[in-house]
C-alpha atoms as a PDB file:
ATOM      1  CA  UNK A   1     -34.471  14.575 -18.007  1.00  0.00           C
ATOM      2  CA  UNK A   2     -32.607  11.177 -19.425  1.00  0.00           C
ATOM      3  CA  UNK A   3     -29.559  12.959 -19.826  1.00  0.00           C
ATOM      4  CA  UNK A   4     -29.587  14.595 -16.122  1.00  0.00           C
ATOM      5  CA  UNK A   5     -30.732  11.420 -14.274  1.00  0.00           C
ATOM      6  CA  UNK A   6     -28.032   9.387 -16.531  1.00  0.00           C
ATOM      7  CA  UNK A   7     -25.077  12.265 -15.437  1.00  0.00           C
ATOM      8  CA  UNK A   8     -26.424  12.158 -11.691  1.00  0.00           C
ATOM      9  CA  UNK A   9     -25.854   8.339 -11.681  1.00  0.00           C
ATOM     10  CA  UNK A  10     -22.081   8.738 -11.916  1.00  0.00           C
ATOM     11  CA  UNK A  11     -21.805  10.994  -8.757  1.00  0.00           C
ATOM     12  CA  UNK A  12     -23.561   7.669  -6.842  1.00  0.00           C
ATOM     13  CA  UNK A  13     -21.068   4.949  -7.830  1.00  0.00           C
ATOM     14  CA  UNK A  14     -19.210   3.184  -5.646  1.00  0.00           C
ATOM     15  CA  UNK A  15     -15.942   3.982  -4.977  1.00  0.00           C
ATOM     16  CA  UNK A  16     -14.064   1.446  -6.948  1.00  0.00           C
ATOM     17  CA  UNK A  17     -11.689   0.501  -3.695  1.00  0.00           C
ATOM     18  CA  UNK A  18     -14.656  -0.642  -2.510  1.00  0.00           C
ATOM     19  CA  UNK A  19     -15.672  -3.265  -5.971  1.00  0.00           C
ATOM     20  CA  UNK A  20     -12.968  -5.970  -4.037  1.00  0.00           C
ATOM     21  CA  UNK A  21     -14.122  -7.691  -0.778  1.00  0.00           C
ATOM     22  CA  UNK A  22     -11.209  -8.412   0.009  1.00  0.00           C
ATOM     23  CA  UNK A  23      -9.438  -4.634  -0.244  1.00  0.00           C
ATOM     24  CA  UNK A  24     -12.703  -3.233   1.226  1.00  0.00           C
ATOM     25  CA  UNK A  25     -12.318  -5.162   4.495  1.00  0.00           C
ATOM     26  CA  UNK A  26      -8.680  -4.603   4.786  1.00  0.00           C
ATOM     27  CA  UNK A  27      -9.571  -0.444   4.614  1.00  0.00           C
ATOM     28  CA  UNK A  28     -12.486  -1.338   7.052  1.00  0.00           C
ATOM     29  CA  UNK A  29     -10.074  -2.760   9.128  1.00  0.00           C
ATOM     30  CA  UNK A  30      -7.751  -0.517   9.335  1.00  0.00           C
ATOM     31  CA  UNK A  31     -10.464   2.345   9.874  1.00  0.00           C
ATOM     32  CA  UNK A  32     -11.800   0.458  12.754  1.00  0.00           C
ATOM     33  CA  UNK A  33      -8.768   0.094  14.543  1.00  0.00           C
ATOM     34  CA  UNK A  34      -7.637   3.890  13.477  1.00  0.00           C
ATOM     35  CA  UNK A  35     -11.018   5.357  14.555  1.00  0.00           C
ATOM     36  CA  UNK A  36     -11.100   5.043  18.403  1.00  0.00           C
ATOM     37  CA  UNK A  37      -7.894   4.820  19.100  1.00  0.00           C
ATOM     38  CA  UNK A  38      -7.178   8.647  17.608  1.00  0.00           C
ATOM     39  CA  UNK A  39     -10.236   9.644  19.544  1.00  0.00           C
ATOM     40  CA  UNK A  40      -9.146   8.611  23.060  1.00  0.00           C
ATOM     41  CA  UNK A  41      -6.135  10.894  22.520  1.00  0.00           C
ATOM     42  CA  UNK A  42      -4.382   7.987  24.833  1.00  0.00           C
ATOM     43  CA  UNK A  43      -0.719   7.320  23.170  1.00  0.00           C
ATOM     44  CA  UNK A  44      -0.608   3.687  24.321  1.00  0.00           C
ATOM     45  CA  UNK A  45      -3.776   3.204  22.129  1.00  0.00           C
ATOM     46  CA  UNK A  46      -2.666   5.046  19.120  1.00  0.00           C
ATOM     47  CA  UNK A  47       0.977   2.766  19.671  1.00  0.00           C
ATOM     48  CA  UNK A  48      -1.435  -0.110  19.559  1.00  0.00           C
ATOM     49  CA  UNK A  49      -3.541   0.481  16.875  1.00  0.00           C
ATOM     50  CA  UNK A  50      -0.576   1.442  14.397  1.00  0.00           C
ATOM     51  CA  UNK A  51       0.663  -2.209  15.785  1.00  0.00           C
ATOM     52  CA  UNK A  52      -2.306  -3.980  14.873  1.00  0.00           C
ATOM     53  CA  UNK A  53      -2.874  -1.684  11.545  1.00  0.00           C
ATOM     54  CA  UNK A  54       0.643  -3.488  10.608  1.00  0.00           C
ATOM     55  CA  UNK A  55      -0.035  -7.038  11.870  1.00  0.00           C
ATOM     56  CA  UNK A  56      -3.524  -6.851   9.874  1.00  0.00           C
ATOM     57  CA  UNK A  57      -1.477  -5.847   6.449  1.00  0.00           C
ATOM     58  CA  UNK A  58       0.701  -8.851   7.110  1.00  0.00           C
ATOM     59  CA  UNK A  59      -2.705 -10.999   7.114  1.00  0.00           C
ATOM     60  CA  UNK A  60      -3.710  -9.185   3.777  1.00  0.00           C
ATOM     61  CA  UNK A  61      -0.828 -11.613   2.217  1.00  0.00           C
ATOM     62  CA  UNK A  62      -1.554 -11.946  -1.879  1.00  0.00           C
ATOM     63  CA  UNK A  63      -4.114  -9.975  -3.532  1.00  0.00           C
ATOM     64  CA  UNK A  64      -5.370  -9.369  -6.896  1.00  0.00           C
ATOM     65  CA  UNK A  65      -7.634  -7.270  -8.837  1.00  0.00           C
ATOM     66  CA  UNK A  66      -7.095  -4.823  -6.130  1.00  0.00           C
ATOM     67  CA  UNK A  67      -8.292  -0.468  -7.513  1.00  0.00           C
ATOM     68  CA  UNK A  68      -5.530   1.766  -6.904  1.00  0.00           C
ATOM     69  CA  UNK A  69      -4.486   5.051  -8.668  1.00  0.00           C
ATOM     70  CA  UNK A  70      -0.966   5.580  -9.511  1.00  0.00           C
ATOM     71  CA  UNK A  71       0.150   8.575  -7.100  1.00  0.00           C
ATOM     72  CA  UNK A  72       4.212   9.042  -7.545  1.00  0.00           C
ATOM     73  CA  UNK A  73       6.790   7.060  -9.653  1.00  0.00           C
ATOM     74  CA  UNK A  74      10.413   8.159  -8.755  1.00  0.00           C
ATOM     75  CA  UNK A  75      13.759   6.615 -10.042  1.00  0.00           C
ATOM     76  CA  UNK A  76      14.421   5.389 -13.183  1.00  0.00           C
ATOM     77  CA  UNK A  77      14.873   1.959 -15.003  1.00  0.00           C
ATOM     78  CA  UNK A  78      15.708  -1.169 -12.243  1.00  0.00           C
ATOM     79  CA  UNK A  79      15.792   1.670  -9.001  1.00  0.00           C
ATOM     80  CA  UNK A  80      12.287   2.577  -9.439  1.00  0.00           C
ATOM     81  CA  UNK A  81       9.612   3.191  -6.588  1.00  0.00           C
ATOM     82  CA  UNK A  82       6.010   3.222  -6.980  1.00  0.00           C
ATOM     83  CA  UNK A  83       3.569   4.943  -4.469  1.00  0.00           C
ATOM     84  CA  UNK A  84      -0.090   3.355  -5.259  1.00  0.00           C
ATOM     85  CA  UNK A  85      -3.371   4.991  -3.223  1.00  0.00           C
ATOM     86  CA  UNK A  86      -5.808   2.232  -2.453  1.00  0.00           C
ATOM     87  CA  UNK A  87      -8.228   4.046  -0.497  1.00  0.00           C
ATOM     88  CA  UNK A  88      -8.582   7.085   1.516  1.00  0.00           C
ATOM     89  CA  UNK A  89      -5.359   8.089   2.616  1.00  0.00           C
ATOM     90  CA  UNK A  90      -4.233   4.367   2.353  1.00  0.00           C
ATOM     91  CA  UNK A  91      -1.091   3.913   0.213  1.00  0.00           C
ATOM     92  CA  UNK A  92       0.832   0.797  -1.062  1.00  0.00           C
ATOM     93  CA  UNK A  93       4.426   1.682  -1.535  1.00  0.00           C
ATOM     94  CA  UNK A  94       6.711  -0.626  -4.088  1.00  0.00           C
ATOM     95  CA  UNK A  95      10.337  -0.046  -4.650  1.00  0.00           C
ATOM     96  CA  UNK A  96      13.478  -1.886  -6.363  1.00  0.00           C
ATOM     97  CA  UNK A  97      16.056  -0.529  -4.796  1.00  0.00           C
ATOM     98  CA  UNK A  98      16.350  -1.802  -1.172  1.00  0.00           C
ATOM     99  CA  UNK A  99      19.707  -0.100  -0.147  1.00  0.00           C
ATOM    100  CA  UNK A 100      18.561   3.047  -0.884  1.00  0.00           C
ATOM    101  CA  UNK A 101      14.915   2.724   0.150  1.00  0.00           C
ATOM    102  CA  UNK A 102      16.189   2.015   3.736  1.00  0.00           C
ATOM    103  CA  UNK A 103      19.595   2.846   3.678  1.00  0.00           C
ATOM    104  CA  UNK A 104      21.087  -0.475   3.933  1.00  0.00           C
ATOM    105  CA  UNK A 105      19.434  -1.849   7.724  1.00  0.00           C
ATOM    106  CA  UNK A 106      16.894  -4.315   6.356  1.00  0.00           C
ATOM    107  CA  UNK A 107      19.029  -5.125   3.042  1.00  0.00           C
ATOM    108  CA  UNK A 108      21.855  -6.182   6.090  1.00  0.00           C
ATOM    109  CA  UNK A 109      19.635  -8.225   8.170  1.00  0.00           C
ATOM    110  CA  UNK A 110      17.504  -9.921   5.171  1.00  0.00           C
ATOM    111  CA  UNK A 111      21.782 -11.172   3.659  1.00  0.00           C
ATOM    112  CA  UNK A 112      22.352 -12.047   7.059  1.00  0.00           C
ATOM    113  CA  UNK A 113      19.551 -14.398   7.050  1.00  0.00           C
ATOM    114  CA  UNK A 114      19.553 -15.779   3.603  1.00  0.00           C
ATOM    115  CA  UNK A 115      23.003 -14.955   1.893  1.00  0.00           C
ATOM    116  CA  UNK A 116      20.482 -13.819  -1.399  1.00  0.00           C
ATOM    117  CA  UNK A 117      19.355 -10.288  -2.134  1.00  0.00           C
ATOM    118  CA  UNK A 118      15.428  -9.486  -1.321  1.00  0.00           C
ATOM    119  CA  UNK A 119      13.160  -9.832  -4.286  1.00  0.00           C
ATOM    120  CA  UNK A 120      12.297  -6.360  -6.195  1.00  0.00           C
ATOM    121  CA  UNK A 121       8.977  -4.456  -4.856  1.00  0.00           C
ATOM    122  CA  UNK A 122       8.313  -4.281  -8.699  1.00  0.00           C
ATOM    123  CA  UNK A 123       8.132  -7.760 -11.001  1.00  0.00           C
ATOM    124  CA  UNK A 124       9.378  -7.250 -14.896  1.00  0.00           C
ATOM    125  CA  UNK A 125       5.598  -7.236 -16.080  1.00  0.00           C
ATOM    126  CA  UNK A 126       4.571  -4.667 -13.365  1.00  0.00           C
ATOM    127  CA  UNK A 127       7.756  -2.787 -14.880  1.00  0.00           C
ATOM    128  CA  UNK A 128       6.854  -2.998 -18.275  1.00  0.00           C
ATOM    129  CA  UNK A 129       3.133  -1.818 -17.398  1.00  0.00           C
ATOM    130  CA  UNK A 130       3.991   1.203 -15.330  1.00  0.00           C
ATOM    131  CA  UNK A 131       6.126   2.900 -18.076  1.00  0.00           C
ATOM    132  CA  UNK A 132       2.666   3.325 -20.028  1.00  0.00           C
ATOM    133  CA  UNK A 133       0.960   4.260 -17.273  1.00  0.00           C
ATOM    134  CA  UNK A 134       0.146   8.231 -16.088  1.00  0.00           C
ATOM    135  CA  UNK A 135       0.262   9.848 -12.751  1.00  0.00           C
ATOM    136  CA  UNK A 136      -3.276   9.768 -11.240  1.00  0.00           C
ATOM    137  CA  UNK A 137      -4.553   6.886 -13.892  1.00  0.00           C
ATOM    138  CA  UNK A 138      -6.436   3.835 -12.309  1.00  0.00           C
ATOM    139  CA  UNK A 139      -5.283   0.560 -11.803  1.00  0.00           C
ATOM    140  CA  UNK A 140      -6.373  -3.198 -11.170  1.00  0.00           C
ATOM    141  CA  UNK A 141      -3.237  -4.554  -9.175  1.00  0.00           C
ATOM    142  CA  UNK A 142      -2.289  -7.266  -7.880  1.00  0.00           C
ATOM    143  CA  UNK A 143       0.454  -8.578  -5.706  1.00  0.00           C
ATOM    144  CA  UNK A 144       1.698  -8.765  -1.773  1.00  0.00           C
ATOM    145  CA  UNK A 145       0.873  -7.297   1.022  1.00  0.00           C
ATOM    146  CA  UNK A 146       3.121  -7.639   4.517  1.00  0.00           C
ATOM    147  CA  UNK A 147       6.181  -9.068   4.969  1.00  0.00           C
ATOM    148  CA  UNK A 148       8.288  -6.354   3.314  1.00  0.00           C
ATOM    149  CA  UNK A 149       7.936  -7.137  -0.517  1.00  0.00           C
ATOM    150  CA  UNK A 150       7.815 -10.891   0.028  1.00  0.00           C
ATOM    151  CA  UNK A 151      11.422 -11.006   1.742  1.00  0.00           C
ATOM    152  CA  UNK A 152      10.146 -12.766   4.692  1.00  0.00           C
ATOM    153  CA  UNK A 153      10.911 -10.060   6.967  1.00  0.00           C
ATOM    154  CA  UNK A 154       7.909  -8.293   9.122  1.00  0.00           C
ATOM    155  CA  UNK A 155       7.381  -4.749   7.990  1.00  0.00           C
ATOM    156  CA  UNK A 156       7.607  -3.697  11.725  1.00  0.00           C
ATOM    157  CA  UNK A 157      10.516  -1.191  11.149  1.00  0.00           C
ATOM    158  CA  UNK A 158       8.363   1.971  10.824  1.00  0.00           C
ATOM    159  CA  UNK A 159       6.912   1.322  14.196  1.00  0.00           C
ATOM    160  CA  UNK A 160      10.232   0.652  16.271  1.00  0.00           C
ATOM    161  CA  UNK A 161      11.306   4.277  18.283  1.00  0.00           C
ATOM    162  CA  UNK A 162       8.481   6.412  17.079  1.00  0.00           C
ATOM    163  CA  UNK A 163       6.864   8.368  19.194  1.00  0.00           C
ATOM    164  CA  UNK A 164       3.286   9.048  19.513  1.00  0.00           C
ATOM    165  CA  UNK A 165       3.281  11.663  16.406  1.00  0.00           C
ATOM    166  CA  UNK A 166       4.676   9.054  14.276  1.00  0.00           C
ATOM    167  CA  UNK A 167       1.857   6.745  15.415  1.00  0.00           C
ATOM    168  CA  UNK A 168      -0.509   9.707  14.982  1.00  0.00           C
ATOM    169  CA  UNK A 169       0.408  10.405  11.644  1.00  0.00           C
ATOM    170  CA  UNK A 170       0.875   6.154  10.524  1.00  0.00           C
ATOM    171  CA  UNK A 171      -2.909   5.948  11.839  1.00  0.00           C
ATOM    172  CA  UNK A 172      -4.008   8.564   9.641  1.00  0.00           C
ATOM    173  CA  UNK A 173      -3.021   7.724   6.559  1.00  0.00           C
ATOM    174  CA  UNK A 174      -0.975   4.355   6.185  1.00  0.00           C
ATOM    175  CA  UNK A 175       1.727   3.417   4.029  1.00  0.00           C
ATOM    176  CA  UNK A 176       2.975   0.233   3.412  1.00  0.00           C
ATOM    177  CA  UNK A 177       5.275  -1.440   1.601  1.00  0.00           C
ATOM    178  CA  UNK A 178       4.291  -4.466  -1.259  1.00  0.00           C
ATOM    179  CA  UNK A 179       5.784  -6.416  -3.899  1.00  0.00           C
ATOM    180  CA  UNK A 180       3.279  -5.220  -6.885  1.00  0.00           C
ATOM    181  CA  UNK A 181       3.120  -8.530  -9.535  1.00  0.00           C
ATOM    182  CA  UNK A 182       1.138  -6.905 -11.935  1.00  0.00           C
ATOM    183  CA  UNK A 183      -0.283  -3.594 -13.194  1.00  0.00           C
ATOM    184  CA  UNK A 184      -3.440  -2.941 -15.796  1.00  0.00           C
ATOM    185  CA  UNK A 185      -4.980   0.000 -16.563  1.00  0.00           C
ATOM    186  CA  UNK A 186      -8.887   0.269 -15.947  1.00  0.00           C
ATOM    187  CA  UNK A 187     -11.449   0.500 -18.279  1.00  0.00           C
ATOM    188  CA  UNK A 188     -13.052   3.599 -18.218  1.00  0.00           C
ATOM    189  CA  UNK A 189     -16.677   2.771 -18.048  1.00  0.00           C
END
């Protein structure tokens, strides 16, 4: 009967995006604003929401200690990118290479602004931490959330001439982009 009660205690433990206040009320508040606006059916609302969904990540700013699991790594070396689920259907996306993660638009405008490259979505320590790491493995992170991978610009590009299905689709499960600092495993308890 110890044993069973023990093994039944698992299935009841919070879902660890839910251990951080801080990531909790960000996936609250992006459920909240998803919620009613998919159910009116009304594309002005859905436009909205996926607005507001964005403008709330750029409030999100730093964060740290932060549950993820570690969903897709693609390229190799300095061009890597680094898709991270937070929550249900809520993704953090990371990348180093900036011309070919959007094809040379926002690497344009950020030179134009600054004369300096953008900062990688990936620091050297996060680096050195995700080659030990395995597809689906659990993660404390920490890092940035907002302006795309702390460049300074507004991560407003995915929303610009979409159309409702975009929006649809944004509202339902979110991806967006973050400069990751750091990367450690969790214990398994």
């Amino acid at each position: 009967l110890g044993l069973s009660a023990t093994s039944l205690a698992g299935c009841f433990d919070e879902p660890c995006e839910e251990r951080n206040p801080q990531q909790k009320a960000f996936l609250d508040g992006l459920r909240s604003l998803a919620k009613p606006a998919l159910a009116s059916g009304n594309p002005l609302q859905i436009e909205e929401a996926a607005r507001q969904s964005v403008a709330l990540a750029d409030k999100v700013g730093a964060f740290t200690g932060w549950c993820a699991a570690v969903t897709k790594i693609q390229g190799s070396g300095q061009t890597v990118a680094l898709t991270l689920d937070v929550g249900r259907q809520v993704s953090l996306y990371a990348f180093n290479d900036w011309a070919l993660a959007f094809a040379g638009s926002v690497l344009d405008l950020f030179s134009s602004r600054s004369g300096t490259p953008p900062p990688p979505g990936l620091s050297d320590a996060a680096l050195a931490a995700l080659k030990a790491l395995r597809l689906g493995e659990r993660v404390s992170l920490s890092g940035r959330l907002g302006q795309i991978a702390g460049s300074g610009l507004p991560d407003w590009s995915r929303l610009f001439g979409k159309s409702e299905a975009d929006h649809r689709q944004f509202l339902q499960a979110p991806r967006f982009v973050a400069r990751i600092e750091g990367l450690v495993p969790e214990k398994k308890k």
